[in-house]
N, C-alpha and C. Protein backbone atom coordinates (compact mmCIF):
# COMPACT_ATOMS: atom_id res chain seq x y z
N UNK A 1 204.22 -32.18 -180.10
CA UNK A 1 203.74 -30.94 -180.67
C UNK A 1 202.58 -31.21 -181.62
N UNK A 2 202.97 -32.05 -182.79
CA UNK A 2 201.79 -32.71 -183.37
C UNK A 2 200.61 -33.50 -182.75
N UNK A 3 200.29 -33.82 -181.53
CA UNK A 3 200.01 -34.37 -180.95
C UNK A 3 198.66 -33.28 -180.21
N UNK A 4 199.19 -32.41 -179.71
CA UNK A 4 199.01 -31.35 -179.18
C UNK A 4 198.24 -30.46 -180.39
N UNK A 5 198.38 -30.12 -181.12
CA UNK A 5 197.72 -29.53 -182.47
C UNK A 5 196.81 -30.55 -182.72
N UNK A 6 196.30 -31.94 -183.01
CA UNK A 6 195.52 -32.60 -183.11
C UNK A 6 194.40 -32.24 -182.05
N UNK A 7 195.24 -32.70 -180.95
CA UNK A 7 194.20 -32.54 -179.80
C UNK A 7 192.91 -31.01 -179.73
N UNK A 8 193.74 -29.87 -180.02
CA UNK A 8 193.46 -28.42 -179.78
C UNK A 8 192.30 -28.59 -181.27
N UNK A 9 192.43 -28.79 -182.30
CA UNK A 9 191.48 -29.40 -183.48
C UNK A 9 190.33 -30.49 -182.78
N UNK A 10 190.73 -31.14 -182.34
CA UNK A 10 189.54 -32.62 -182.38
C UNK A 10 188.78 -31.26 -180.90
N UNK A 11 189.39 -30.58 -180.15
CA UNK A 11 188.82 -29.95 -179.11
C UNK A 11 187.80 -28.49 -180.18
N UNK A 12 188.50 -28.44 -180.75
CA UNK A 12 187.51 -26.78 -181.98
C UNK A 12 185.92 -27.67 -182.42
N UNK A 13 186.30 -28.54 -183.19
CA UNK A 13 185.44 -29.75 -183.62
C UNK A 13 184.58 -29.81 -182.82
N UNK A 14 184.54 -30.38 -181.75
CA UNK A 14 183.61 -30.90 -180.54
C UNK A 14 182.41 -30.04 -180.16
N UNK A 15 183.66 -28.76 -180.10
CA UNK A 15 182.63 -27.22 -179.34
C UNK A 15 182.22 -27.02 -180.45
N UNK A 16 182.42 -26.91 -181.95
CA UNK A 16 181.49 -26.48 -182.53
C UNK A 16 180.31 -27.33 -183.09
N UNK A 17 180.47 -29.08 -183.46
CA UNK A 17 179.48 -29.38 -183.38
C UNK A 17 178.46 -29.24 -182.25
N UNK A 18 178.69 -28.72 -181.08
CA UNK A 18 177.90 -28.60 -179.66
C UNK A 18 177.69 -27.30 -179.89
N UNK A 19 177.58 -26.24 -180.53
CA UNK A 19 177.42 -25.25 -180.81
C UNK A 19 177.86 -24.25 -179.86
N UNK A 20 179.28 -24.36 -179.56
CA UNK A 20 179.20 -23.46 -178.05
C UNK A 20 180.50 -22.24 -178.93
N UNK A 21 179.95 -20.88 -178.67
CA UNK A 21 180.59 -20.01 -179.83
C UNK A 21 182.07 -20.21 -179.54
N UNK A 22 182.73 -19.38 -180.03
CA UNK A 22 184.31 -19.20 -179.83
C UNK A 22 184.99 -18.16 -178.93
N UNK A 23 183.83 -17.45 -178.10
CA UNK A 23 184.12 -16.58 -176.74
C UNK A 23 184.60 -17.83 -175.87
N UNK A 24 183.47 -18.32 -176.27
CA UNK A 24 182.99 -19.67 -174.74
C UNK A 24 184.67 -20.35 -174.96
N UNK A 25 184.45 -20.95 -176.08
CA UNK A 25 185.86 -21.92 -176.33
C UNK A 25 187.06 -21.34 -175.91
N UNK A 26 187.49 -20.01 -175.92
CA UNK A 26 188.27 -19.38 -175.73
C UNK A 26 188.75 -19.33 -174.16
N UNK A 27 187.51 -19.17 -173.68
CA UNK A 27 187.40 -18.94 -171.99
C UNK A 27 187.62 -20.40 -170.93
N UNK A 28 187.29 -21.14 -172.23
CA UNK A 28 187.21 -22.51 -171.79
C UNK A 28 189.35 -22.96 -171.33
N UNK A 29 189.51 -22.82 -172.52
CA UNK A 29 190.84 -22.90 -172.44
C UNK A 29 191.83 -21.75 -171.53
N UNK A 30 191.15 -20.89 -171.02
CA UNK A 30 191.71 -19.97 -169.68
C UNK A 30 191.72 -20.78 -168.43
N UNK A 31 190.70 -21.75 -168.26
CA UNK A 31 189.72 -22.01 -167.24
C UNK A 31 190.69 -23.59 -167.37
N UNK A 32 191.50 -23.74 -168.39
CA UNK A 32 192.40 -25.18 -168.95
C UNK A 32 191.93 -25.84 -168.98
N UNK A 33 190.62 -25.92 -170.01
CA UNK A 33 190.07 -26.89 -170.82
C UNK A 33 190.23 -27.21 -172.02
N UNK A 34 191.47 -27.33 -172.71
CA UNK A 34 191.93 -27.26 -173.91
C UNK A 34 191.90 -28.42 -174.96
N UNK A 35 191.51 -29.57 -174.40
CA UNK A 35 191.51 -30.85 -174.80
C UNK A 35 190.13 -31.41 -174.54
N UNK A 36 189.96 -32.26 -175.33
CA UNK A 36 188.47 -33.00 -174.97
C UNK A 36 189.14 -34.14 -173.70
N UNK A 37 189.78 -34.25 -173.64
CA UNK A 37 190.27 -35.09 -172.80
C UNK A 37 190.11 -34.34 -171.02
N UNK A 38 190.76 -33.29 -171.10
CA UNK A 38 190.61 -32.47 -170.00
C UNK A 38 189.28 -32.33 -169.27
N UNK A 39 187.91 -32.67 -169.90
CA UNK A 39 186.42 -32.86 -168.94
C UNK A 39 186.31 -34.16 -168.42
N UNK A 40 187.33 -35.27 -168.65
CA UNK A 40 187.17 -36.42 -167.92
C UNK A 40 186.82 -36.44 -166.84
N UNK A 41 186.55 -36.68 -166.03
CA UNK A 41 186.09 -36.61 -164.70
C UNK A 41 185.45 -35.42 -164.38
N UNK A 42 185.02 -34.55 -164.68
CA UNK A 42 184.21 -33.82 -164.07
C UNK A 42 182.95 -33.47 -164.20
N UNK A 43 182.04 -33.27 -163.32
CA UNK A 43 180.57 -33.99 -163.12
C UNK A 43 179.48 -32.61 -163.60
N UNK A 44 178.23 -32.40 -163.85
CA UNK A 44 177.46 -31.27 -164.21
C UNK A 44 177.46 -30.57 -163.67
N UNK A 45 177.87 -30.69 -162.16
CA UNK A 45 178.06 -29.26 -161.26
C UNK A 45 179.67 -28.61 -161.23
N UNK A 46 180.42 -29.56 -161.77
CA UNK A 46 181.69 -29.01 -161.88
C UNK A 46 181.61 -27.98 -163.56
N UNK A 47 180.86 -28.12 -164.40
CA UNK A 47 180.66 -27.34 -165.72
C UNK A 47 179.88 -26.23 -165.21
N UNK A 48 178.84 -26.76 -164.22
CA UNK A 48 178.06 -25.64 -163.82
C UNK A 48 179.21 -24.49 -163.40
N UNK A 49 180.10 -24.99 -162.42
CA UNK A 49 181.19 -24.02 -161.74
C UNK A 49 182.09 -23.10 -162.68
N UNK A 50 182.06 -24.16 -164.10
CA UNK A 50 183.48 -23.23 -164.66
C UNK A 50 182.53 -22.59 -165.79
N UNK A 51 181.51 -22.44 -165.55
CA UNK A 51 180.36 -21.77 -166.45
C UNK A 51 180.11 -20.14 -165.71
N UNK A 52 180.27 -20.35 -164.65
CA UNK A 52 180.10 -19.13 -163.33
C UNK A 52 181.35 -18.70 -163.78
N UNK A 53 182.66 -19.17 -163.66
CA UNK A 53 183.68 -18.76 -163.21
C UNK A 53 183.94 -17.89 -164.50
N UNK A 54 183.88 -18.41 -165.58
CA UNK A 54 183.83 -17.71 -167.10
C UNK A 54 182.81 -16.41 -167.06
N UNK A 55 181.84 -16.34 -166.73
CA UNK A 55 180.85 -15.12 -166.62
C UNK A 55 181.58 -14.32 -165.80
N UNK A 56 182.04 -14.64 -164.08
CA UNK A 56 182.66 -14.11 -163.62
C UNK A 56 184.08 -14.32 -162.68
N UNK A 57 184.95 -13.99 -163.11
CA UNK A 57 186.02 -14.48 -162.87
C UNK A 57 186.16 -14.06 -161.81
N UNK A 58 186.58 -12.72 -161.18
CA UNK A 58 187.06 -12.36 -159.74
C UNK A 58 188.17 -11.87 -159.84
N UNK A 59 188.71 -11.01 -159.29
CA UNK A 59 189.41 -9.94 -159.63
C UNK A 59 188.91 -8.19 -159.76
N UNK A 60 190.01 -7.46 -159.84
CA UNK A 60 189.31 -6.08 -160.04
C UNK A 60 190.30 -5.86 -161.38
N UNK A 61 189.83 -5.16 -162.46
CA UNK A 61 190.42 -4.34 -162.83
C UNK A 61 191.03 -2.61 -162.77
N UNK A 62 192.05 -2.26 -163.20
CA UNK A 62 192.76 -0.90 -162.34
C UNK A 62 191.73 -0.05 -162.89
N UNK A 63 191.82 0.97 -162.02
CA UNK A 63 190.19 2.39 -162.53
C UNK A 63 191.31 3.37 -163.39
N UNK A 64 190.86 4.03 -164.14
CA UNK A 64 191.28 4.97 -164.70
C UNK A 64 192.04 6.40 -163.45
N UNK A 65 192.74 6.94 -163.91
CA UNK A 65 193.29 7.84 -162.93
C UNK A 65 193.23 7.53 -161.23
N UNK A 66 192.41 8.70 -160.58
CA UNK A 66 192.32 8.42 -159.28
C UNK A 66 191.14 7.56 -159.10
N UNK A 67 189.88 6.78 -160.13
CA UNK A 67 189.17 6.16 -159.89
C UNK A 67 189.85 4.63 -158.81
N UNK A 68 188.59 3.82 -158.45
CA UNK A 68 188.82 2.57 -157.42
C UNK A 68 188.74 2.01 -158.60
N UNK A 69 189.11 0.43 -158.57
CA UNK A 69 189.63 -0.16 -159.76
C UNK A 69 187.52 -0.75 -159.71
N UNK A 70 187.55 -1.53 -160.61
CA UNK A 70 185.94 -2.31 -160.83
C UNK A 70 185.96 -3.61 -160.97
N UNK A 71 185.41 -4.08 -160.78
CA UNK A 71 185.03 -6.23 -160.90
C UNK A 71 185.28 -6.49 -162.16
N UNK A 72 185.92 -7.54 -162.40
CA UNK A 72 186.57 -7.68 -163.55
C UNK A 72 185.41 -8.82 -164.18
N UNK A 73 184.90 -8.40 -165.60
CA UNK A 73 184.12 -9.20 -166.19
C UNK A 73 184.19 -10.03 -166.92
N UNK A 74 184.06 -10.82 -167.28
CA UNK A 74 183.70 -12.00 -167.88
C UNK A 74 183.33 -12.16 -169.59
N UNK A 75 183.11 -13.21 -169.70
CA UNK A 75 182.53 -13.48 -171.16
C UNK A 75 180.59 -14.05 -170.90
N UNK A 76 179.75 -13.56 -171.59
CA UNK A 76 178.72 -13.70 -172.25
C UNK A 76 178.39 -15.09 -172.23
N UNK A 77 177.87 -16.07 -171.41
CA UNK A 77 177.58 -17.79 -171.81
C UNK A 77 175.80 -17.75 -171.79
N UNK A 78 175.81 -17.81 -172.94
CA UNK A 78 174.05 -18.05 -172.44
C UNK A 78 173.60 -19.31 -171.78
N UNK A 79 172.45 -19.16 -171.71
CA UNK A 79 172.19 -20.73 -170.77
C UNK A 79 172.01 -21.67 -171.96
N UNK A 80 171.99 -21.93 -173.42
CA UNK A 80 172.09 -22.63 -174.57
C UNK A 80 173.54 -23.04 -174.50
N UNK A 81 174.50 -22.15 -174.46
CA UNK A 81 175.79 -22.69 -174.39
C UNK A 81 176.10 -23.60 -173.22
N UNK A 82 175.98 -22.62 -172.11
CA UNK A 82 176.05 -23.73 -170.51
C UNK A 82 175.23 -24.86 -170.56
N UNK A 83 174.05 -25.02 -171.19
CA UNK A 83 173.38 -26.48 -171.26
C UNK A 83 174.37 -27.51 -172.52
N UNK A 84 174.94 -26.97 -173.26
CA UNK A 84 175.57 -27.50 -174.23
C UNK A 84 176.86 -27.90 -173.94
N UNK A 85 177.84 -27.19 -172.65
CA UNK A 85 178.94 -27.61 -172.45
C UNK A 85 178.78 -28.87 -171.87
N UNK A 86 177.63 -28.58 -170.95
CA UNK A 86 177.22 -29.78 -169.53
C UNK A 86 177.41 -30.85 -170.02
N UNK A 87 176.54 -30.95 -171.40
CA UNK A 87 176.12 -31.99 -172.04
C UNK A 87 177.22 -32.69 -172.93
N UNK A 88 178.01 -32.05 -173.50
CA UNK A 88 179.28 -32.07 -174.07
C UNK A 88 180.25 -33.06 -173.19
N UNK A 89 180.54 -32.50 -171.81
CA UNK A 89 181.01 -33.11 -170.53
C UNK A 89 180.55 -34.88 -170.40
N UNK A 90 179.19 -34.58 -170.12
CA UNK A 90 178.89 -35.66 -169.92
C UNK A 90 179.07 -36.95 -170.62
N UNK A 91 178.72 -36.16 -171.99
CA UNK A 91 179.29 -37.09 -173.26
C UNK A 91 180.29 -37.75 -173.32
N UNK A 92 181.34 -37.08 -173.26
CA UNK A 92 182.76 -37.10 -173.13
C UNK A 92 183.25 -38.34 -171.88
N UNK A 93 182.67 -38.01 -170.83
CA UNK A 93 182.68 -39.08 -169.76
C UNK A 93 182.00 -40.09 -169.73
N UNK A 94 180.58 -40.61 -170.65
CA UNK A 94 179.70 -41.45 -170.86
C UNK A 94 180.92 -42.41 -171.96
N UNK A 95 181.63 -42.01 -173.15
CA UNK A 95 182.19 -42.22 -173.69
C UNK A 95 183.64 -43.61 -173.22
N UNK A 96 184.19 -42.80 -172.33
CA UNK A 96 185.00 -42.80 -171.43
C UNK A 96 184.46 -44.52 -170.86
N UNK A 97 183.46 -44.13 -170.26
CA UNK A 97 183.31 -45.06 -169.23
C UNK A 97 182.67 -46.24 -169.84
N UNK A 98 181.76 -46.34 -171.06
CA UNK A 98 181.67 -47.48 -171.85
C UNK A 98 182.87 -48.29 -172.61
N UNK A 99 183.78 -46.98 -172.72
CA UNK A 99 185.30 -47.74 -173.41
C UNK A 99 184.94 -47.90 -174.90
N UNK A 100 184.30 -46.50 -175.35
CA UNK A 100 184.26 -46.54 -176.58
C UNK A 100 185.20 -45.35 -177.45
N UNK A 101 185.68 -45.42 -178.55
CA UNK A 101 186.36 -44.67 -179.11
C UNK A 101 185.82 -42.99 -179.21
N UNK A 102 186.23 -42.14 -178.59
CA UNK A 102 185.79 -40.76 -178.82
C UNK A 102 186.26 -40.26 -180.13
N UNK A 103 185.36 -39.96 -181.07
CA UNK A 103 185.36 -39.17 -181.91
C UNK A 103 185.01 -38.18 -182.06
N UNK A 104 185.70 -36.76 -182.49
CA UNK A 104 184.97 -35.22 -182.50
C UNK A 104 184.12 -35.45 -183.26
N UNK A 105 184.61 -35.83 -184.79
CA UNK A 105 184.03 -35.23 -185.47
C UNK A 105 182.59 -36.23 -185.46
N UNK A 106 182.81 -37.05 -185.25
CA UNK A 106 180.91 -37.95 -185.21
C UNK A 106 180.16 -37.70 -184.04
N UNK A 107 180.55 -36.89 -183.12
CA UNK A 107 179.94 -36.50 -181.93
C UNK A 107 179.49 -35.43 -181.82
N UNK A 108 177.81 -35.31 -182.75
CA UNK A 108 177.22 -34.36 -183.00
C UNK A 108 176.35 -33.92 -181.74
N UNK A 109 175.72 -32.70 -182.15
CA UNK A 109 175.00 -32.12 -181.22
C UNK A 109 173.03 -33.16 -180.95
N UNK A 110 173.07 -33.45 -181.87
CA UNK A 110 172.23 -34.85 -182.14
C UNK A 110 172.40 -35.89 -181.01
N UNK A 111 173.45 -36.36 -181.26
CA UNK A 111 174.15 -37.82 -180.44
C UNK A 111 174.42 -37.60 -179.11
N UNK A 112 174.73 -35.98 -178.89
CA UNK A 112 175.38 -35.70 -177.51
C UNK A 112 173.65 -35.54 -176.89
N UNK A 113 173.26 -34.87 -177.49
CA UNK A 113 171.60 -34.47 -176.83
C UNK A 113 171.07 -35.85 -176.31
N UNK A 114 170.81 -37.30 -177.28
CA UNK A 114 170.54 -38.39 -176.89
C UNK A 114 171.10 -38.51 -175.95
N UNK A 115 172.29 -38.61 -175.89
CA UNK A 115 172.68 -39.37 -174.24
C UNK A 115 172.36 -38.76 -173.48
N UNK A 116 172.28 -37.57 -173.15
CA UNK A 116 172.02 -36.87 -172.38
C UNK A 116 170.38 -36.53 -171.64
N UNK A 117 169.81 -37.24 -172.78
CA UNK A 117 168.28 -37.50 -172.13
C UNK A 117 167.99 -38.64 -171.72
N UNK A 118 168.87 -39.45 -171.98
CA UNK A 118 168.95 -41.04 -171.74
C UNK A 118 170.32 -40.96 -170.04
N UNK A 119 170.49 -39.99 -169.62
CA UNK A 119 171.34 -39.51 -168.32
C UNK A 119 170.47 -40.26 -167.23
N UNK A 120 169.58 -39.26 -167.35
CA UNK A 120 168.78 -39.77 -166.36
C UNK A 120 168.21 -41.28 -165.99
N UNK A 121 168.19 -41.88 -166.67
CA UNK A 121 167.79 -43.42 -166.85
C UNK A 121 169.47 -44.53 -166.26
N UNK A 122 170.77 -43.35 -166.68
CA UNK A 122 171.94 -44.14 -166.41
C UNK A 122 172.64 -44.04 -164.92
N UNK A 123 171.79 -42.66 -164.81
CA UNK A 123 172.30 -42.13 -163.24
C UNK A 123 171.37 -42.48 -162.18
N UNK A 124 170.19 -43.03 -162.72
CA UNK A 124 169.09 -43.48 -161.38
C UNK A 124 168.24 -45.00 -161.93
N UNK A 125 168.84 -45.72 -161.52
CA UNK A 125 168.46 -46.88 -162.09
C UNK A 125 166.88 -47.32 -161.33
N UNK A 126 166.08 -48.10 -162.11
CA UNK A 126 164.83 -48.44 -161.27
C UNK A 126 165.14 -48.93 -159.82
N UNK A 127 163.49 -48.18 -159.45
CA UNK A 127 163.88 -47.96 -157.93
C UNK A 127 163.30 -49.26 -157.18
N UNK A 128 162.58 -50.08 -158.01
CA UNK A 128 162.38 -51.16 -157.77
C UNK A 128 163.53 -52.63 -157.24
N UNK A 129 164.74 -52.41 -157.95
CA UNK A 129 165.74 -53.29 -158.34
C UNK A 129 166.98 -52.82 -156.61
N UNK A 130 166.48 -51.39 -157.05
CA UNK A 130 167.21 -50.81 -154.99
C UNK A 130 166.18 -51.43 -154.18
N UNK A 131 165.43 -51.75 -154.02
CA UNK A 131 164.42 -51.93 -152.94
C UNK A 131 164.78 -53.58 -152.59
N UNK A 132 165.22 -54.42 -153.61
CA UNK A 132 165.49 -55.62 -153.62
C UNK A 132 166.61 -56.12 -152.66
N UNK A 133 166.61 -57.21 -152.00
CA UNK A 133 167.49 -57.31 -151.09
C UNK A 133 168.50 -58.38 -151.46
N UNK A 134 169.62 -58.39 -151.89
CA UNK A 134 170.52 -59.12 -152.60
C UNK A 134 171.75 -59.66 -151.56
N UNK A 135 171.51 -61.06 -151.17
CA UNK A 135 172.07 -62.01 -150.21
C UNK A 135 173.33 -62.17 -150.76
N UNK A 136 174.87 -61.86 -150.29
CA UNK A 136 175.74 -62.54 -150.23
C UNK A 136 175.20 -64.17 -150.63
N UNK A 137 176.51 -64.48 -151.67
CA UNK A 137 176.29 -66.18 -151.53
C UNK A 137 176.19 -66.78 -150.38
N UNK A 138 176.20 -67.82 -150.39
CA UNK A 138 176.63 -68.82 -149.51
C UNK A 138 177.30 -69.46 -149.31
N UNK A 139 178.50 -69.54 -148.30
CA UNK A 139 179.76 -70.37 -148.35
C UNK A 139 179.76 -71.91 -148.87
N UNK A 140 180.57 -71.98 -150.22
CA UNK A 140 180.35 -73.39 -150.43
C UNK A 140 180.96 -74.67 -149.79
N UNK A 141 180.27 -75.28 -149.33
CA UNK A 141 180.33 -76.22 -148.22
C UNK A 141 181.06 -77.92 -148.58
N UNK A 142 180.28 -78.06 -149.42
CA UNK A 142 180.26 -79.40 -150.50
C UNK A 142 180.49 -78.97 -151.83
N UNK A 143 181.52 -79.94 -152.74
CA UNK A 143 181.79 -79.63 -154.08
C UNK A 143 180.69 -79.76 -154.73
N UNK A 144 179.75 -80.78 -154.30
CA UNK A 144 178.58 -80.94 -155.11
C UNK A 144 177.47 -79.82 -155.16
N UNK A 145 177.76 -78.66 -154.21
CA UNK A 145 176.97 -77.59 -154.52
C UNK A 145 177.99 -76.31 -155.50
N UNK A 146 178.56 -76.61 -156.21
CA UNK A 146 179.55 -75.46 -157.09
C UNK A 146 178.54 -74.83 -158.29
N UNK A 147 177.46 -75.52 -158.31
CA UNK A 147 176.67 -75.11 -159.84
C UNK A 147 175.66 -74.32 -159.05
N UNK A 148 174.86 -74.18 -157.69
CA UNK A 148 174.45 -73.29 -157.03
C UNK A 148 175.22 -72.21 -156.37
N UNK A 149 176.29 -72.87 -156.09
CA UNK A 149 177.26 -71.48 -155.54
C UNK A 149 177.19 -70.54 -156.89
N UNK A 150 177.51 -70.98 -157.74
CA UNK A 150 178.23 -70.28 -159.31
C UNK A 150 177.18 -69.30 -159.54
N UNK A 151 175.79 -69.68 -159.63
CA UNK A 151 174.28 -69.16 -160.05
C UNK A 151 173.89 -68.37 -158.80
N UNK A 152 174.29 -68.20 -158.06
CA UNK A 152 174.12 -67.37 -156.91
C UNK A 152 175.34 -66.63 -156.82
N UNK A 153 176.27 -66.28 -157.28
CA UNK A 153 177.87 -65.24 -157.78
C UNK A 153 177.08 -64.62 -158.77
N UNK A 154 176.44 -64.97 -159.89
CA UNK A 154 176.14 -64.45 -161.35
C UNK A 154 175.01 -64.30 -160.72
N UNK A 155 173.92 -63.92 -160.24
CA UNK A 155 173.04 -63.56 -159.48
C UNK A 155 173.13 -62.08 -159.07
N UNK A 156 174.24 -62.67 -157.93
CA UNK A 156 174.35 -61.18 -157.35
C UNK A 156 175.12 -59.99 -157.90
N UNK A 157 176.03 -60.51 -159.22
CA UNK A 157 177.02 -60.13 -160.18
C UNK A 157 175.98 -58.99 -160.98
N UNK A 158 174.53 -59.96 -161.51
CA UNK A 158 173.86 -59.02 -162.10
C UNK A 158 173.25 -58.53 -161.65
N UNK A 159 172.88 -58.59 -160.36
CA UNK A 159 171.79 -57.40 -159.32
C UNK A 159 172.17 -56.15 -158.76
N UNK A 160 173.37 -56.60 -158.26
CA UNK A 160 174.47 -55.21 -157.36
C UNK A 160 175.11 -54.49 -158.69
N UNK A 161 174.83 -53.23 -158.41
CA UNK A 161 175.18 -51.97 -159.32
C UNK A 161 176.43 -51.08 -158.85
N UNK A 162 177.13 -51.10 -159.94
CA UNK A 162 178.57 -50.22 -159.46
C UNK A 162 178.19 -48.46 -159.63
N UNK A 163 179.69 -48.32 -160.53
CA UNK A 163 179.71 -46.39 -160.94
C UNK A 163 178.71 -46.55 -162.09
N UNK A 164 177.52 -45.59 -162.13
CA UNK A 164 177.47 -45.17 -162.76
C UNK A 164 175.81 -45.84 -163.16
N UNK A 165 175.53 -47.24 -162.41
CA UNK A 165 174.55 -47.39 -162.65
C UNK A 165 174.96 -49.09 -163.11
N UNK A 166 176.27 -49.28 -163.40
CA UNK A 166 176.37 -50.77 -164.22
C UNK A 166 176.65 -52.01 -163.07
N UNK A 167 175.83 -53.04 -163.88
CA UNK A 167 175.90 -54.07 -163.15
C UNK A 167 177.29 -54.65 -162.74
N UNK A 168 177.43 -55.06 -161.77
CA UNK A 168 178.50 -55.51 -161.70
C UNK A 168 179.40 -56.72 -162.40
N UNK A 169 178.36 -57.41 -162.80
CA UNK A 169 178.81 -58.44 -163.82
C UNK A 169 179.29 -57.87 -165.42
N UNK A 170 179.02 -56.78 -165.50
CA UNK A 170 179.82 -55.84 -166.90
C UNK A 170 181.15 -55.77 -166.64
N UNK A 171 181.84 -55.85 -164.83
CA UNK A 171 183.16 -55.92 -164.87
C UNK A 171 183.84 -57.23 -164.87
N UNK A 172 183.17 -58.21 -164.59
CA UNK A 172 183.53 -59.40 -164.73
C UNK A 172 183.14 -60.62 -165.87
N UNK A 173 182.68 -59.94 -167.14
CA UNK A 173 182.54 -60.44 -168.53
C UNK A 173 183.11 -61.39 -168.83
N UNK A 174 183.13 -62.27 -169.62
CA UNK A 174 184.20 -63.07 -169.98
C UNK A 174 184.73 -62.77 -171.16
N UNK A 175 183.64 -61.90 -172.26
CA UNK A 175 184.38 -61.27 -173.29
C UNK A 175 184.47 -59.73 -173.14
N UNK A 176 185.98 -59.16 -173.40
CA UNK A 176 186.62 -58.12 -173.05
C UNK A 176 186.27 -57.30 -174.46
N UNK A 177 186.32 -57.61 -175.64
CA UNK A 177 186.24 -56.88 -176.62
C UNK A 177 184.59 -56.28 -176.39
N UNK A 178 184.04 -55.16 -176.96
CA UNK A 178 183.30 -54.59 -176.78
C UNK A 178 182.49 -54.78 -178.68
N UNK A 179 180.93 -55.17 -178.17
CA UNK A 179 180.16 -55.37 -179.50
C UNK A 179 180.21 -54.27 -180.32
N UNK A 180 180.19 -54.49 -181.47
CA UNK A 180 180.14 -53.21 -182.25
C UNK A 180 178.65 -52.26 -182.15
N UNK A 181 179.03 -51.08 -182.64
CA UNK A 181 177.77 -50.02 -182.41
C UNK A 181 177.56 -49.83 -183.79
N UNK A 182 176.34 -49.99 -184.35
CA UNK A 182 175.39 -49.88 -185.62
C UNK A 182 175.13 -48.59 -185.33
N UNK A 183 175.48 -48.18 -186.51
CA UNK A 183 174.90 -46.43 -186.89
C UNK A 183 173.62 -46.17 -186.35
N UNK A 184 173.09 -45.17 -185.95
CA UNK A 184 171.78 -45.15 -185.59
C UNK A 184 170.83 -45.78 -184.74
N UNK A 185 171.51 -46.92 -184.12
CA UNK A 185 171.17 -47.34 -182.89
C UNK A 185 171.60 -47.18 -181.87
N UNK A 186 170.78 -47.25 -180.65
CA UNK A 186 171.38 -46.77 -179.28
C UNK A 186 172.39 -47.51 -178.61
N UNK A 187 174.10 -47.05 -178.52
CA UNK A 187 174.32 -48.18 -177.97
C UNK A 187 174.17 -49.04 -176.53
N UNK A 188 174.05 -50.47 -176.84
CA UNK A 188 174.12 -50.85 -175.68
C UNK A 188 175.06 -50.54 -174.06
């Protein structure tokens, strides 16, 4: 229960440093987005969707007397808010996927905007580095070739790109703890 009341707080926090009013927030949590946790996985066109679905839900409401009932309306999202949830989202999942501690309250509308212009750079990596043609090792044959086998693994470790844009050698690190992030710098 306490748990749950934290969560519904660190979720008020979030939307309002992202400036998204308290219609939106409200609608958000119809739509069962009640947690910052709850946008995990879902991508800019999935915010795009529950941005529609909030404007217009679907349904009729009943007509007065013998009237036909009418389309049932929605809440008010301007496109400032819908650019702000997106971005919010993304945040939230950028977060996620570096394996860094989510905080509401330091996850300003500032910090969320940065990443979010820095998206594009994480979601399309130079097109130079795709064009490159990256050879499977080579079966090691002789023990005396293990220091070329090794440099040709860490090779292709750092060339071939996983989710999201990261090298593949970010999953095979040898240190697991994650460097600290200096105030005001971008993290790595």
């Amino acid at each position: 229960m306490a748990a749950a009341a934290a969560a519904a707080a660190e979720f008020a926090i979030f939307m309002t440093n992202c400036q998204v009013n308290n219609a939106a927030r409200l609608a958000l949590k119809d739509q069962w987005f009640a947690t910052c946790d709850d946008r995990l996985g879902n991508t800019d066109s999935d915010m795009k969707a529950v941005c529609r679905r909030m404007i217009q839900p679907g349904g009729t409401m009943p007509g007065r007397g013998a009237a036909v009932g009418r389309a049932k309306r929605g809440i008010p999202v301007s496109f400032v808010a819908e650019k702000n949830l997106r971005k919010a989202c993304f945040f939230r999942n950028y977060m996620h996927h570096i394996q860094r501690p989510f905080v509401a309250a330091t996850a300003t509308l500032v910090v969320v905007h940065e990443v979010w212009d820095n998206r594009f750079d994480l979601e399309n990596p130079d097109r130079d580095v795709e064009r490159e043609v990256i050879r499977d090792p080579s079966p090691m044959v002789k023990t005396d070739d293990i220091k070329t086998t090794l440099e040709d693994i860490d090779n292709v470790l750092n060339k071939r790109r996983g989710l999201y844009g990261s090298p593949l050698a970010y999953i095979t690190r040898g240190i697991v703890t994650l460097p600290e992030n200096t105030a005001g710098e971008v993290d790595q």
